[in-house]
Protein backbone atom coordinates (compact mmCIF):
# COMPACT_ATOMS: atom_id res chain seq x y z
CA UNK A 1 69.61 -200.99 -90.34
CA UNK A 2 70.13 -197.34 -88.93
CA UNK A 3 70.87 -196.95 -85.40
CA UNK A 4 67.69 -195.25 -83.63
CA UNK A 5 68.37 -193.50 -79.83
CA UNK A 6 65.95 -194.12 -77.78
CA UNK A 7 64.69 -190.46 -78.03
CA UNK A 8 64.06 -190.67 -81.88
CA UNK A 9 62.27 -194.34 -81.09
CA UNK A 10 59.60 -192.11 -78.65
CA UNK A 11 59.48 -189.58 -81.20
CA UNK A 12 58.49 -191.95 -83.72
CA UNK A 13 56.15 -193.58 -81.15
CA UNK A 14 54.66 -189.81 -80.62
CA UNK A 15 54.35 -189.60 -84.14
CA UNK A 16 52.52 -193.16 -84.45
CA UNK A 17 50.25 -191.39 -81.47
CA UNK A 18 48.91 -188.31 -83.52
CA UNK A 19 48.89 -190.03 -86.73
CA UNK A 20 46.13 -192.62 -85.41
CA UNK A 21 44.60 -190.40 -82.94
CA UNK A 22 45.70 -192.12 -79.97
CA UNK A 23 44.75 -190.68 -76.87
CA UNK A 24 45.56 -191.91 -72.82
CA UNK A 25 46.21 -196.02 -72.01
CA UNK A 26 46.67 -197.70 -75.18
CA UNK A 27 44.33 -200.27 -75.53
CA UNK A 28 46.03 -202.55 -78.13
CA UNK A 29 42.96 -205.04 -78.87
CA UNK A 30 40.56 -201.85 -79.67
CA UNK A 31 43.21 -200.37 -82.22
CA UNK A 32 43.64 -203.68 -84.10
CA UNK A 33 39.97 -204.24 -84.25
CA UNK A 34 39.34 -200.65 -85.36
CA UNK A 35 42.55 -201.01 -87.90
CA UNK A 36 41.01 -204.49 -89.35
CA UNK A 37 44.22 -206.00 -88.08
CA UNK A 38 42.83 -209.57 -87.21
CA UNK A 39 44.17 -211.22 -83.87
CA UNK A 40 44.57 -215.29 -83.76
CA UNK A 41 45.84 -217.71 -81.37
CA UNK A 42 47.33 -220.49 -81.68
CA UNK A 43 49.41 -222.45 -78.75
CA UNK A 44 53.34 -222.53 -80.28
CA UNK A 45 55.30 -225.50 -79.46
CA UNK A 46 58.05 -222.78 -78.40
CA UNK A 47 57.88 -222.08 -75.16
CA UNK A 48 59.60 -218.91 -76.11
CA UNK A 49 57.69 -217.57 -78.60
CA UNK A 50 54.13 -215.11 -77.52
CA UNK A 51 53.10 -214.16 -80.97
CA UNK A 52 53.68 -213.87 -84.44
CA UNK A 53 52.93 -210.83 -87.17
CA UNK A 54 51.99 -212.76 -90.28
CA UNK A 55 51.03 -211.61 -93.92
CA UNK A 56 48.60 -212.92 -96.08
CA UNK A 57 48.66 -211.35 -99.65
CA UNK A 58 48.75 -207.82 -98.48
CA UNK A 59 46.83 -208.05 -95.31
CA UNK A 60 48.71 -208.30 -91.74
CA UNK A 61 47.93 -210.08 -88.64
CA UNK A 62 48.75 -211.18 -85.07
CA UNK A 63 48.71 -214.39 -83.72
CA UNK A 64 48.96 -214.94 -80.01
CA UNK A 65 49.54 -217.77 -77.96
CA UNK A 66 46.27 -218.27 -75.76
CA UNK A 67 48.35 -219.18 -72.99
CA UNK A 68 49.10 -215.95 -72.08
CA UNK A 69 47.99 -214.07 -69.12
CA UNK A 70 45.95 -210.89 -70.42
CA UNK A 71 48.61 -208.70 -69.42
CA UNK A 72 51.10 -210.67 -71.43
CA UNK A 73 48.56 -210.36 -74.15
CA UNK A 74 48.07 -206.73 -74.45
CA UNK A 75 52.10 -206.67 -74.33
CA UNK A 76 52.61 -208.89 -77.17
CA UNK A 77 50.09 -207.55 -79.13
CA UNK A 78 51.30 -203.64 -78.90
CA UNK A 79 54.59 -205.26 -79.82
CA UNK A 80 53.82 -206.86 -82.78
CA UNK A 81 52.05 -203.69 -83.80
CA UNK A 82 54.96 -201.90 -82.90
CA UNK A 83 57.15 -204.16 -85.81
CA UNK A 84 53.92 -203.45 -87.77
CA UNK A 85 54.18 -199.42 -87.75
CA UNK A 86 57.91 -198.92 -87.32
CA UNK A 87 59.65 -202.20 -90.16
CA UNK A 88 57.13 -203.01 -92.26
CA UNK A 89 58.90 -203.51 -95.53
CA UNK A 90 62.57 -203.07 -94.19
CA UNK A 91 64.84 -204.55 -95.67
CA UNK A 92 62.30 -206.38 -97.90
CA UNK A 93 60.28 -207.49 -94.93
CA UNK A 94 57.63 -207.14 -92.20
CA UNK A 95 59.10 -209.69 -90.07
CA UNK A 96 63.21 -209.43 -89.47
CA UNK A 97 64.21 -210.57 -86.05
CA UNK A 98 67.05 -208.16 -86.21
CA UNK A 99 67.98 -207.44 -82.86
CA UNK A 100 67.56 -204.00 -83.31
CA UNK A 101 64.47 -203.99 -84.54
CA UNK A 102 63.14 -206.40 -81.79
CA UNK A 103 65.04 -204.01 -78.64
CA UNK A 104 62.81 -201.00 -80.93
CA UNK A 105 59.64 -202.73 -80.85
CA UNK A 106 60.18 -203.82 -77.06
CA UNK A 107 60.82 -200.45 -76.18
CA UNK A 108 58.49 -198.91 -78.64
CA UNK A 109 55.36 -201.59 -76.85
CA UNK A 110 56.73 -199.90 -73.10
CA UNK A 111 56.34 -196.48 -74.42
CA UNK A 112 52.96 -197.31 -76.13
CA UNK A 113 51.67 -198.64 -72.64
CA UNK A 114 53.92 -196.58 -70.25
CA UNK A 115 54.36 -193.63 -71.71
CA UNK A 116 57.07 -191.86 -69.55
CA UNK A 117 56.03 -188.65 -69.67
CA UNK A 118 52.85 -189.98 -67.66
CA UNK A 119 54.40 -192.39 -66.06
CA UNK A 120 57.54 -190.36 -63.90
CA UNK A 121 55.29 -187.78 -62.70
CA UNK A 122 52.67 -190.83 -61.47
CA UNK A 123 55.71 -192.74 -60.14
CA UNK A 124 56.95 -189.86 -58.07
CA UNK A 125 53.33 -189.42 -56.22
CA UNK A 126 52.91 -192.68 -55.49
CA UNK A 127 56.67 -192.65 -54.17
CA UNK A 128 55.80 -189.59 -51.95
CA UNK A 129 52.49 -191.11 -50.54
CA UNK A 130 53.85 -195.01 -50.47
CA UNK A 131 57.68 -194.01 -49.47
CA UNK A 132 58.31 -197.71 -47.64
CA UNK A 133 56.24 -200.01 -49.85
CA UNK A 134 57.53 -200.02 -53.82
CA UNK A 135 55.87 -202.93 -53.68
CA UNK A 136 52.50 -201.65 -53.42
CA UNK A 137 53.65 -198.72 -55.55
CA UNK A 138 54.67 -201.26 -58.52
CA UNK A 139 51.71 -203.13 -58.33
CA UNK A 140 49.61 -200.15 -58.53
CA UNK A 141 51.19 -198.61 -61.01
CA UNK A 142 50.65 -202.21 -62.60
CA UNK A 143 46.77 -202.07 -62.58
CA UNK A 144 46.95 -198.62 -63.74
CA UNK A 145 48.94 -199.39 -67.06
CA UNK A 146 47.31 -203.00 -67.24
CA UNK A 147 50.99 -204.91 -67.06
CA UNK A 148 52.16 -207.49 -65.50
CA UNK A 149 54.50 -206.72 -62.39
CA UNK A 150 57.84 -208.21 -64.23
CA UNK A 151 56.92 -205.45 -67.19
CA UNK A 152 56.55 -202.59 -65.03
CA UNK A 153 59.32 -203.33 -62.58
CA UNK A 154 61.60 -203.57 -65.96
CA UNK A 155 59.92 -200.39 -67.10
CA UNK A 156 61.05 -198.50 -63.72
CA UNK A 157 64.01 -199.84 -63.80
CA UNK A 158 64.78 -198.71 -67.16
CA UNK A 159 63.91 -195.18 -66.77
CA UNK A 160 65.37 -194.92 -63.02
CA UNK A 161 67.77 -191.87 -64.35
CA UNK A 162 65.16 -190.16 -65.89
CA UNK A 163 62.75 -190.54 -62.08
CA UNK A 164 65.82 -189.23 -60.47
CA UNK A 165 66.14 -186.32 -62.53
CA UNK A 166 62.48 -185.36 -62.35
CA UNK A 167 62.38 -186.48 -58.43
CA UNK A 168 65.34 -183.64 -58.32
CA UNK A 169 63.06 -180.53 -60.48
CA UNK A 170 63.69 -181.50 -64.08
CA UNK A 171 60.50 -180.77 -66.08
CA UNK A 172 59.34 -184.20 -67.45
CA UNK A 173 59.58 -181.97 -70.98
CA UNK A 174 63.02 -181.69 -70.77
CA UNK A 175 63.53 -184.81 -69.55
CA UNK A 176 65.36 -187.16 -72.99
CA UNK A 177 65.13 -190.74 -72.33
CA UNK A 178 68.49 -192.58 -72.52
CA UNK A 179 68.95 -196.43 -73.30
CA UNK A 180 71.50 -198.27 -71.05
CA UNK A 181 74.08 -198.01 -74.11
CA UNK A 182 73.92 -193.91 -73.81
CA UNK A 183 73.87 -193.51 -69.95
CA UNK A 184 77.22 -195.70 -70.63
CA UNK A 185 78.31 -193.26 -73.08
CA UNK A 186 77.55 -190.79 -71.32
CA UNK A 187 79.31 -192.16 -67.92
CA UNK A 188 76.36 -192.15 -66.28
CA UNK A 189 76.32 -195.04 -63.67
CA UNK A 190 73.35 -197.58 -63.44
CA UNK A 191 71.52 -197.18 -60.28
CA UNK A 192 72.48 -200.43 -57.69
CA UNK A 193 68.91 -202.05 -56.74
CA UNK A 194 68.75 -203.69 -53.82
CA UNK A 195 67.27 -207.14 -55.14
CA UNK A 196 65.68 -209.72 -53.69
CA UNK A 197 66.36 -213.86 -53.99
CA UNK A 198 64.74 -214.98 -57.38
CA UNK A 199 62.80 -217.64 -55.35
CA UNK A 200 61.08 -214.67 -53.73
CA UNK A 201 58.38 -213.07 -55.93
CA UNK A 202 58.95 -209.73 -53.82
CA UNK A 203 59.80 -206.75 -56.61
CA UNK A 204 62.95 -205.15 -55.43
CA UNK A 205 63.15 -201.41 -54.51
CA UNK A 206 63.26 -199.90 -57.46
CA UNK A 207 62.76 -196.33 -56.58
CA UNK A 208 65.73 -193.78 -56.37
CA UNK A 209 66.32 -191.50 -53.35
CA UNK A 210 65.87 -187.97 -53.11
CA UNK A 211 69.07 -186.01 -52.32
């Protein structure tokens, strides 16, 4: 399987955008109803495992586990629809659990739902206006994208280089996303966050300073 930066993944996430006429917050449900991509649940004995793609002659589906919170829903689903548009038939399947294809589809789902190039210009007004609360800021930025906290605290996290560079007069259309394995390359130094206890369910400061 080819290597894919994380700047070809969005492209190809851009492309699945215009070729289904996709258009603001993705609403995952809607497109696999409109698609005829039936959704199923079923409660797994895995505790790990949130849904399934399946095939059926040459008809795809999703099955979820109905356990799930609706935000954890709406993530699973855009990631199995992720696998769906990006490795159907690779490598003589629809359903490898390469590694890299599951760290694409992850990231391809966070894009789908966060896109960044909404998403760092948001996150930098609510910084300004919230400045001492990224709690509130995560959790509205939460209800906006319709995640759970974990995934957009992971999201921020993730593209904390990319906030700093806009927060310091990048254009968000220059701005190239980077996964952790490039900023390494790259010699570009994580960001420290200032976390909190795991027995806390506080989100930790995720939000970059201004210099």
């Amino acid at each position: 399987m080819a290597v894919m930066t994380r700047g070809v993944l969005y492209r190809r996430i851009d492309a699945m955008r215009r070729k289904y006429g996709i258009r603001g917050r993705f609403d995952p449900f809607a497109f696999a109803a409109e698609h005829e991509i039936p959704v199923q649940y079923h409660a797994f004995s895995n505790p790990a495992l949130k849904g399934i793609l399946v095939r059926s002659g040459g008809a795809c589906g999703v099955v979820l586990d109905p356990r799930l919170s609706q935000a954890e829903q709406r993530l699973t689903l855009t990631h199995e629809l992720v696998h769906l548009e990006l490795h159907y038939g690779e490598q003589g399947t629809a359903f490898s659990h390469h590694s890299g294809m599951e760290y694409q589809a992850d990231e391809g789902a966070a894009e789908l739902l966060m896109p960044y190039r909404d998403l760092l210009p948001r996150a930098a007004a609510f910084r300004r206006r919230y400045r001492q609360d990224p709690v509130q800021i995560t959790g509205l930025l939460a209800a906006h994208y319709r995640v759970d906290l974990d995934t957009m605290r992971r999201r921020l996290e993730s593209l904390d280089y990319e906030l700093m560079c806009f927060l310091r007069g990048t254009p968000v259309s220059e701005i190239i996303p980077l996964s952790r394995q490039e900023k390494q390359h790259q010699a570009i130094p994580d960001r420290q966050f200032r976390q909190t206890p795991r027995t806390t369910r506080r989100t930790p400061d995720i939000f970059p300073d201004e210099e």
